[in-house]
C-alpha atoms as a PDB file:
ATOM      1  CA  UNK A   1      86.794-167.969  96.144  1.00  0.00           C
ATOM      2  CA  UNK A   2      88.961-165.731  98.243  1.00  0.00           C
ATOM      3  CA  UNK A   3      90.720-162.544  97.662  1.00  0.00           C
ATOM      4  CA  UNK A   4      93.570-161.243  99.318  1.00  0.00           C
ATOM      5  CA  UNK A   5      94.791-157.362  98.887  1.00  0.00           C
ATOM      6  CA  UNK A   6      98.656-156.941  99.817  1.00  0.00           C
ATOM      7  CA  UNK A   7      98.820-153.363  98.966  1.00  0.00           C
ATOM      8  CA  UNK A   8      96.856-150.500 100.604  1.00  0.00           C
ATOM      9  CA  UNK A   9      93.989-148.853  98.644  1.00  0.00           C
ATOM     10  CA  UNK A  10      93.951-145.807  97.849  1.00  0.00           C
ATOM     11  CA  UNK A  11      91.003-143.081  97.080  1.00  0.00           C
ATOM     12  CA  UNK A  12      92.262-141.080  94.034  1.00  0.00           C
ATOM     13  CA  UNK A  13      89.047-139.016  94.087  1.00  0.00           C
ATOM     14  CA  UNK A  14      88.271-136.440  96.689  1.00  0.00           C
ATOM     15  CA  UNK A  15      84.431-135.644  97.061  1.00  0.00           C
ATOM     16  CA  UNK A  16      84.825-132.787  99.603  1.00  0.00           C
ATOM     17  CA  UNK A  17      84.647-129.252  98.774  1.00  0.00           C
ATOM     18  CA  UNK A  18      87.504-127.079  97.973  1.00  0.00           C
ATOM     19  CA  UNK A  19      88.315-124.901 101.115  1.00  0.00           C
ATOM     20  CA  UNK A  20      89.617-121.732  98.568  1.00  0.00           C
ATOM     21  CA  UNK A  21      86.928-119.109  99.055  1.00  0.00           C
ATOM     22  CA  UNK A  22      88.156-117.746  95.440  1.00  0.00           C
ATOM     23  CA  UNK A  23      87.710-121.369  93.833  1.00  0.00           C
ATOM     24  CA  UNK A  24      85.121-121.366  91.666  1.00  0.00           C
ATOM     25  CA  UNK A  25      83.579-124.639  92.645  1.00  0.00           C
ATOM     26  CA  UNK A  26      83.394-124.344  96.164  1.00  0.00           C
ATOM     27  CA  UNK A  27      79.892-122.814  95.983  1.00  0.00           C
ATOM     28  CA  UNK A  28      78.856-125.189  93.118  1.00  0.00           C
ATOM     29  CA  UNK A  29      75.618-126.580  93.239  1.00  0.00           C
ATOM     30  CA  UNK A  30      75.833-130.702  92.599  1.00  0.00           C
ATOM     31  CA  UNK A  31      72.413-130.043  90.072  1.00  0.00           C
ATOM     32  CA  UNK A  32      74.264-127.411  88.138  1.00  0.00           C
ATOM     33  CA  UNK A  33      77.336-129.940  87.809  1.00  0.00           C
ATOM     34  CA  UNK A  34      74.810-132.804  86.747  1.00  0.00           C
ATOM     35  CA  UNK A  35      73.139-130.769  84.067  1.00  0.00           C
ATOM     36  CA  UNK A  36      76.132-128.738  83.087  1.00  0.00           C
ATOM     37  CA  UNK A  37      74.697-125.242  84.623  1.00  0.00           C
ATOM     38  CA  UNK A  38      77.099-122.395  85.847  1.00  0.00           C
ATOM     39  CA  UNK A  39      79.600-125.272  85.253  1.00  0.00           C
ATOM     40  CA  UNK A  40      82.876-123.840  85.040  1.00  0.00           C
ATOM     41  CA  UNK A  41      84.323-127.279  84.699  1.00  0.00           C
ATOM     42  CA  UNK A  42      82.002-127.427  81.672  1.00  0.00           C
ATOM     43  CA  UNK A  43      82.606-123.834  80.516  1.00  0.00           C
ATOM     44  CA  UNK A  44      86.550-124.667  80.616  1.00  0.00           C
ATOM     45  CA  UNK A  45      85.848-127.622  78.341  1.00  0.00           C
ATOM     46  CA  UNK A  46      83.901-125.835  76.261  1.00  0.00           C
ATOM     47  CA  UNK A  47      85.838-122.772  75.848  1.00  0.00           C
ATOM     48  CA  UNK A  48      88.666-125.477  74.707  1.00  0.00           C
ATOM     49  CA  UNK A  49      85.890-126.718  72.045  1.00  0.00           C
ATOM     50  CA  UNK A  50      85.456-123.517  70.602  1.00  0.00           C
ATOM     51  CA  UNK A  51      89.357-122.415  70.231  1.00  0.00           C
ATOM     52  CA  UNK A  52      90.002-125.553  68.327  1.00  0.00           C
ATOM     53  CA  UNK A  53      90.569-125.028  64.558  1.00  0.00           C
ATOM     54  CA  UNK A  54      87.535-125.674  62.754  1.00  0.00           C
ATOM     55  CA  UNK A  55      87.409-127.395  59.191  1.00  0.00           C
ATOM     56  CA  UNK A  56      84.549-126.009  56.809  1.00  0.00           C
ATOM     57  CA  UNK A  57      83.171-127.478  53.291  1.00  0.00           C
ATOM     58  CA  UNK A  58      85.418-126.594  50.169  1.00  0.00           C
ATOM     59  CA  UNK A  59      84.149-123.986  47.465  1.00  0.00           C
ATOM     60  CA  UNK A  60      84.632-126.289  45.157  1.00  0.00           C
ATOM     61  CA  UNK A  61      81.764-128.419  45.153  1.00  0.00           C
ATOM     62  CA  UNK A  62      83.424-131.084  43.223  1.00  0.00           C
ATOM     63  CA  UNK A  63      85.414-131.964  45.756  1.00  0.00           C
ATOM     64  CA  UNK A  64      84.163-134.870  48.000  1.00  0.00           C
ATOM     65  CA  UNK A  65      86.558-136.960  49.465  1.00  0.00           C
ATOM     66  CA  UNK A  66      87.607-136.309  52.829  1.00  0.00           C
ATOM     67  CA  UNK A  67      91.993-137.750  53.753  1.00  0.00           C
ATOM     68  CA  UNK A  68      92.124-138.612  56.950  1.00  0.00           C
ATOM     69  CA  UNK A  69      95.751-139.835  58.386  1.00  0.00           C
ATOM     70  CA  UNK A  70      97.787-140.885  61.335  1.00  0.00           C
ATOM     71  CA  UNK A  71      94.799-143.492  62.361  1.00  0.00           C
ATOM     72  CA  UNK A  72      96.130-147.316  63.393  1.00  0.00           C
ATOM     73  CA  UNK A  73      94.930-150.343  61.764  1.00  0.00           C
ATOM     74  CA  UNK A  74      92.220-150.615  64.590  1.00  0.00           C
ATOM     75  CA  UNK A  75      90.022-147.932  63.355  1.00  0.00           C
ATOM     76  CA  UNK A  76      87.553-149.326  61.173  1.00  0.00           C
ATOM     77  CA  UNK A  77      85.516-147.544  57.585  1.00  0.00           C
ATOM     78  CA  UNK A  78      82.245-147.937  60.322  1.00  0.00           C
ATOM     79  CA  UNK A  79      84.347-145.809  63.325  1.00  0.00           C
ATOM     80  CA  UNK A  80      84.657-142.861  60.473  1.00  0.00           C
ATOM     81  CA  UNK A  81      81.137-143.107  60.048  1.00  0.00           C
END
């Protein structure tokens, strides 16, 4: 079996350090990236996290039945679980 490629490839990812003294991952250590230490690609998605709304129980106790809407017919009883 043979392949043929009539288009160039292309490298969408750059592995080389940013050359902005200021940028905060030019001194980044690849072990703090792997384990998510003085990340601040991590922090940033974090920080997202925590400004999302949150929801909380009801007072009510009573009340147990969670609507949830907008899904498509894909999503499953077992993918809510």
């Amino acid at each position: 079996m043979t392949f043929e490629v009539h288009t160039p490839l292309t490298v969408f990812c750059r592995h080389d350090k940013p050359t902005d003294p200021d940028d905060p991952l030019a001194d980044q250590n690849i072990k703090d990236r792997f384990y998510g230490q003085n990340d601040p690609v991590a922090d940033k998605m974090m920080n997202r996290y925590n400004s999302m709304p949150k929801i909380s129980p009801p007072q009510d106790r009573s009340i147990t039945t969670l609507y949830v809407g907008g899904l498509s017919d894909e999503i499953t009883e077992e993918d809510l679980r």
